[in-house]
C-alpha atoms as a PDB file:
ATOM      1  CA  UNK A   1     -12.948  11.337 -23.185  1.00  0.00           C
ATOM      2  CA  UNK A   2     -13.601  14.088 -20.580  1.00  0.00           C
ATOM      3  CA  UNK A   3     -11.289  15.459 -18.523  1.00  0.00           C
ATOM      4  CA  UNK A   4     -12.857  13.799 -15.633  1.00  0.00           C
ATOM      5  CA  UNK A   5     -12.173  10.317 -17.099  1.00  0.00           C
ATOM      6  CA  UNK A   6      -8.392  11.062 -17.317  1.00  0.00           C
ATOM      7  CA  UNK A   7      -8.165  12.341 -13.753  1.00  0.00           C
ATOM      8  CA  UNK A   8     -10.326   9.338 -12.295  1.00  0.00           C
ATOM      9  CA  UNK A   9      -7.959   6.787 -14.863  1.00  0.00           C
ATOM     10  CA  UNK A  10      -4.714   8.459 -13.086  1.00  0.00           C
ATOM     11  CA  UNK A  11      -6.213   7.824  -9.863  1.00  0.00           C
ATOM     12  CA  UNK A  12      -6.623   3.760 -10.823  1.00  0.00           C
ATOM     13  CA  UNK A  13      -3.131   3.823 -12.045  1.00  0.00           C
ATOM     14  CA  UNK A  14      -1.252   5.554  -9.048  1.00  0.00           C
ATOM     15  CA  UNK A  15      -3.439   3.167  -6.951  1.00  0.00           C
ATOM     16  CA  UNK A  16      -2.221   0.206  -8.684  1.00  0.00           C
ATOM     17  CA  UNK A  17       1.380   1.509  -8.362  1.00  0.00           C
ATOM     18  CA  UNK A  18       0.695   1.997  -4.212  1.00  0.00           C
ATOM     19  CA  UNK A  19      -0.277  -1.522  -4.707  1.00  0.00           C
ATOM     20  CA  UNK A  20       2.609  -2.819  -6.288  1.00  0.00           C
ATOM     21  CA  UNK A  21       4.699  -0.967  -3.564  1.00  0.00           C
ATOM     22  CA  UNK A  22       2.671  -3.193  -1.276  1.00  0.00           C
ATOM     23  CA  UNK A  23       3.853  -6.305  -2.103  1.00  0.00           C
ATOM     24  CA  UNK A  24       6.924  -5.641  -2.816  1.00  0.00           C
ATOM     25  CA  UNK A  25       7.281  -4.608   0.856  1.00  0.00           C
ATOM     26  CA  UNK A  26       5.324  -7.932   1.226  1.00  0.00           C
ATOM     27  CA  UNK A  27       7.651  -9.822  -0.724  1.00  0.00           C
ATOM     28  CA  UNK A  28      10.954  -8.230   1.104  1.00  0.00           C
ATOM     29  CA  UNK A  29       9.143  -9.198   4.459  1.00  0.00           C
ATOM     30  CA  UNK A  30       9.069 -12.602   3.333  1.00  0.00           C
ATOM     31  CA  UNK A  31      12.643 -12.825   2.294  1.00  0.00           C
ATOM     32  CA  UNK A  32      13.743 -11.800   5.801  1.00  0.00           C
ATOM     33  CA  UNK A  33      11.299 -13.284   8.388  1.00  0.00           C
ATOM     34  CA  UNK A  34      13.512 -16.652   8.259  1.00  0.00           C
ATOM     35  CA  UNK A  35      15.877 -14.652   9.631  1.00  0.00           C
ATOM     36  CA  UNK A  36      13.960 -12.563  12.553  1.00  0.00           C
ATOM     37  CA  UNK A  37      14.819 -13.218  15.727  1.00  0.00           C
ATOM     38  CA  UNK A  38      17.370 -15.757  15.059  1.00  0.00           C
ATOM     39  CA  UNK A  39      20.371 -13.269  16.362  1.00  0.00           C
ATOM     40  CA  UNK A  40      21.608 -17.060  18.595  1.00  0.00           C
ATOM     41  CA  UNK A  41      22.177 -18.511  15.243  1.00  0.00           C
ATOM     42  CA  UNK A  42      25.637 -16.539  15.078  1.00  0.00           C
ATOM     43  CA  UNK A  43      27.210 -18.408  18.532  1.00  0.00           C
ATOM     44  CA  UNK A  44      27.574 -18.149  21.696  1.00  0.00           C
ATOM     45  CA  UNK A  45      31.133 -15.665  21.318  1.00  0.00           C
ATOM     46  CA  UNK A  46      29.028 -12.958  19.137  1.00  0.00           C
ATOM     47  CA  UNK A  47      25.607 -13.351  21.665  1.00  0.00           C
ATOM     48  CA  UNK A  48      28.226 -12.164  24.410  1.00  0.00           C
ATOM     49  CA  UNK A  49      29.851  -9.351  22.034  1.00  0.00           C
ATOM     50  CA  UNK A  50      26.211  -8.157  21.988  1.00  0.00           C
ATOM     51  CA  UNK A  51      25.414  -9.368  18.025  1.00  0.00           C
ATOM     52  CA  UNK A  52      22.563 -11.517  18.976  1.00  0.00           C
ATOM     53  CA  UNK A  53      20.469  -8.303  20.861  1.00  0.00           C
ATOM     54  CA  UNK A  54      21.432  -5.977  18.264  1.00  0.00           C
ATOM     55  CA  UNK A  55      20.431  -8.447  14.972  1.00  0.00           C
ATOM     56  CA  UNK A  56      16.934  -9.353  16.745  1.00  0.00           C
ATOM     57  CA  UNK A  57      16.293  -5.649  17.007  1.00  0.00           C
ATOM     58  CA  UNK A  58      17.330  -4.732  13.672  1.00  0.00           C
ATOM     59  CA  UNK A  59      15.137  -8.145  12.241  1.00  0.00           C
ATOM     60  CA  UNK A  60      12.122  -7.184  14.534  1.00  0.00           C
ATOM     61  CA  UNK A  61      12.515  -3.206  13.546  1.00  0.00           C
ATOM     62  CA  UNK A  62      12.628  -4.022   9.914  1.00  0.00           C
ATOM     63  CA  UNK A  63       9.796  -6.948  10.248  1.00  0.00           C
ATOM     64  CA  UNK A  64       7.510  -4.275  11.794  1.00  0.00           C
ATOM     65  CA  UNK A  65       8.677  -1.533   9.182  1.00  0.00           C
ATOM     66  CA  UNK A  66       7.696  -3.691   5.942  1.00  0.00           C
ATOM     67  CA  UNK A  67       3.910  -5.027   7.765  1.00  0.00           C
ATOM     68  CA  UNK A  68       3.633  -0.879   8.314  1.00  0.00           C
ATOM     69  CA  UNK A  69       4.689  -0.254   4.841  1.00  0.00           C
ATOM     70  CA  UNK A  70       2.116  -3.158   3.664  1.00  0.00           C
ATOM     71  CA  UNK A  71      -0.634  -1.598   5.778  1.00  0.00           C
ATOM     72  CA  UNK A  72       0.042   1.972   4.226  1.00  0.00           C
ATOM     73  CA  UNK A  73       0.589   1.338   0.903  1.00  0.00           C
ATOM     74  CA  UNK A  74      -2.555  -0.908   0.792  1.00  0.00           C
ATOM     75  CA  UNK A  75      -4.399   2.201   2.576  1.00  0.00           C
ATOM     76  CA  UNK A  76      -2.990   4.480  -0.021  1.00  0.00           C
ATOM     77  CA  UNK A  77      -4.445   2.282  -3.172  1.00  0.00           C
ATOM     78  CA  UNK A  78      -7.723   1.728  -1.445  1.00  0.00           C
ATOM     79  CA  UNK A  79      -8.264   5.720  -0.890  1.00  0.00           C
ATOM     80  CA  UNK A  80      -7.003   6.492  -4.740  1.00  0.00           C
ATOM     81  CA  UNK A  81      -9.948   3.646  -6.080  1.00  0.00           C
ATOM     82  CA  UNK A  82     -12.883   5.196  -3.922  1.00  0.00           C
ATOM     83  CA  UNK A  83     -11.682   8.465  -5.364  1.00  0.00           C
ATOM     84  CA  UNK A  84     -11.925   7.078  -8.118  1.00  0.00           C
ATOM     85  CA  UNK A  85     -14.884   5.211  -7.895  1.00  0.00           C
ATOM     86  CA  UNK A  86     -16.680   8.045  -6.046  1.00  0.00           C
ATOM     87  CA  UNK A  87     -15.837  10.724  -9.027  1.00  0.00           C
ATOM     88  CA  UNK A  88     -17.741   8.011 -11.266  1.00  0.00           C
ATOM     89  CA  UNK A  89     -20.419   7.715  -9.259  1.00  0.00           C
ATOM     90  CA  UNK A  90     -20.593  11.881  -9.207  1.00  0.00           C
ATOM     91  CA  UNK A  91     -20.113  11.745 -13.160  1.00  0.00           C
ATOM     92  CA  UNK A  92     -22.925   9.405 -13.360  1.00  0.00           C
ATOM     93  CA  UNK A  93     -25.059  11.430 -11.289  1.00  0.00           C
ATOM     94  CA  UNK A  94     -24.246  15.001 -12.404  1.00  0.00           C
ATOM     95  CA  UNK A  95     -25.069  12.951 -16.163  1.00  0.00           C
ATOM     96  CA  UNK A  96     -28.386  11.322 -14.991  1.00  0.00           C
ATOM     97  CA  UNK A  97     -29.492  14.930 -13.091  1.00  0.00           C
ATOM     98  CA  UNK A  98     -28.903  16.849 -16.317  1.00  0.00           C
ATOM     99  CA  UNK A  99     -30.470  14.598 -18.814  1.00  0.00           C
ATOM    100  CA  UNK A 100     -33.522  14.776 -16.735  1.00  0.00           C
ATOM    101  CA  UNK A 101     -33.288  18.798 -16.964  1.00  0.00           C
ATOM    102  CA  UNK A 102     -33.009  18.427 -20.554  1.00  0.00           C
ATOM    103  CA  UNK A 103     -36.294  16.826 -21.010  1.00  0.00           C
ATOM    104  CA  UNK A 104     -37.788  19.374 -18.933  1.00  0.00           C
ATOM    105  CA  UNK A 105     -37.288  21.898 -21.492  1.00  0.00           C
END
């Protein structure tokens, strides 16, 4: 195995781990969106001491924070496998370009 094959195999693997980040922020997202926006669920008496405004912007913040976090880590994985998928292609070529030299000689 060349050392190309090890780099472009380390490239698959962090992009599978960028993945895995990825829905794990999914996963989280899912876990709280029952609760976003539903600050009036906690009563009338904590709406006036200001709890209602103050858990719908903490549920909406961290709603929008974990779709970001999807969206990058998903980004992430995608640019690490056409890395890797471009360094193959190069291989191949760079392979396919020098055999052809070869039977020139």
């Amino acid at each position: 195995m060349s050392s190309m094959q090890v780099k472009v195999e380390t490239l698959r693997a962090h992009a599978s781990l960028w993945e895995s980040h990825a829905s794990d922020a999914q996963e989280a997202a899912g876990l709280i969106a029952p609760a976003v926006g539903r600050g009036s669920d906690f009563g009338w008496l904590a709406g006036e001491a200001g709890v209602e405004e103050s858990f719908n912007a903490w549920t909406e913040a961290m709603d929008q924070a974990l779709a970001d976090a999807q969206k990058c880590c998903r980004y992430i994985a995608a640019a690490l496998t056409s890395t890797a998928n471009d360094f193959d292609t190069t291989d191949q070529a760079v392979a396919t370009d020098m055999a052809t030299l070869d039977e020139m000689i």
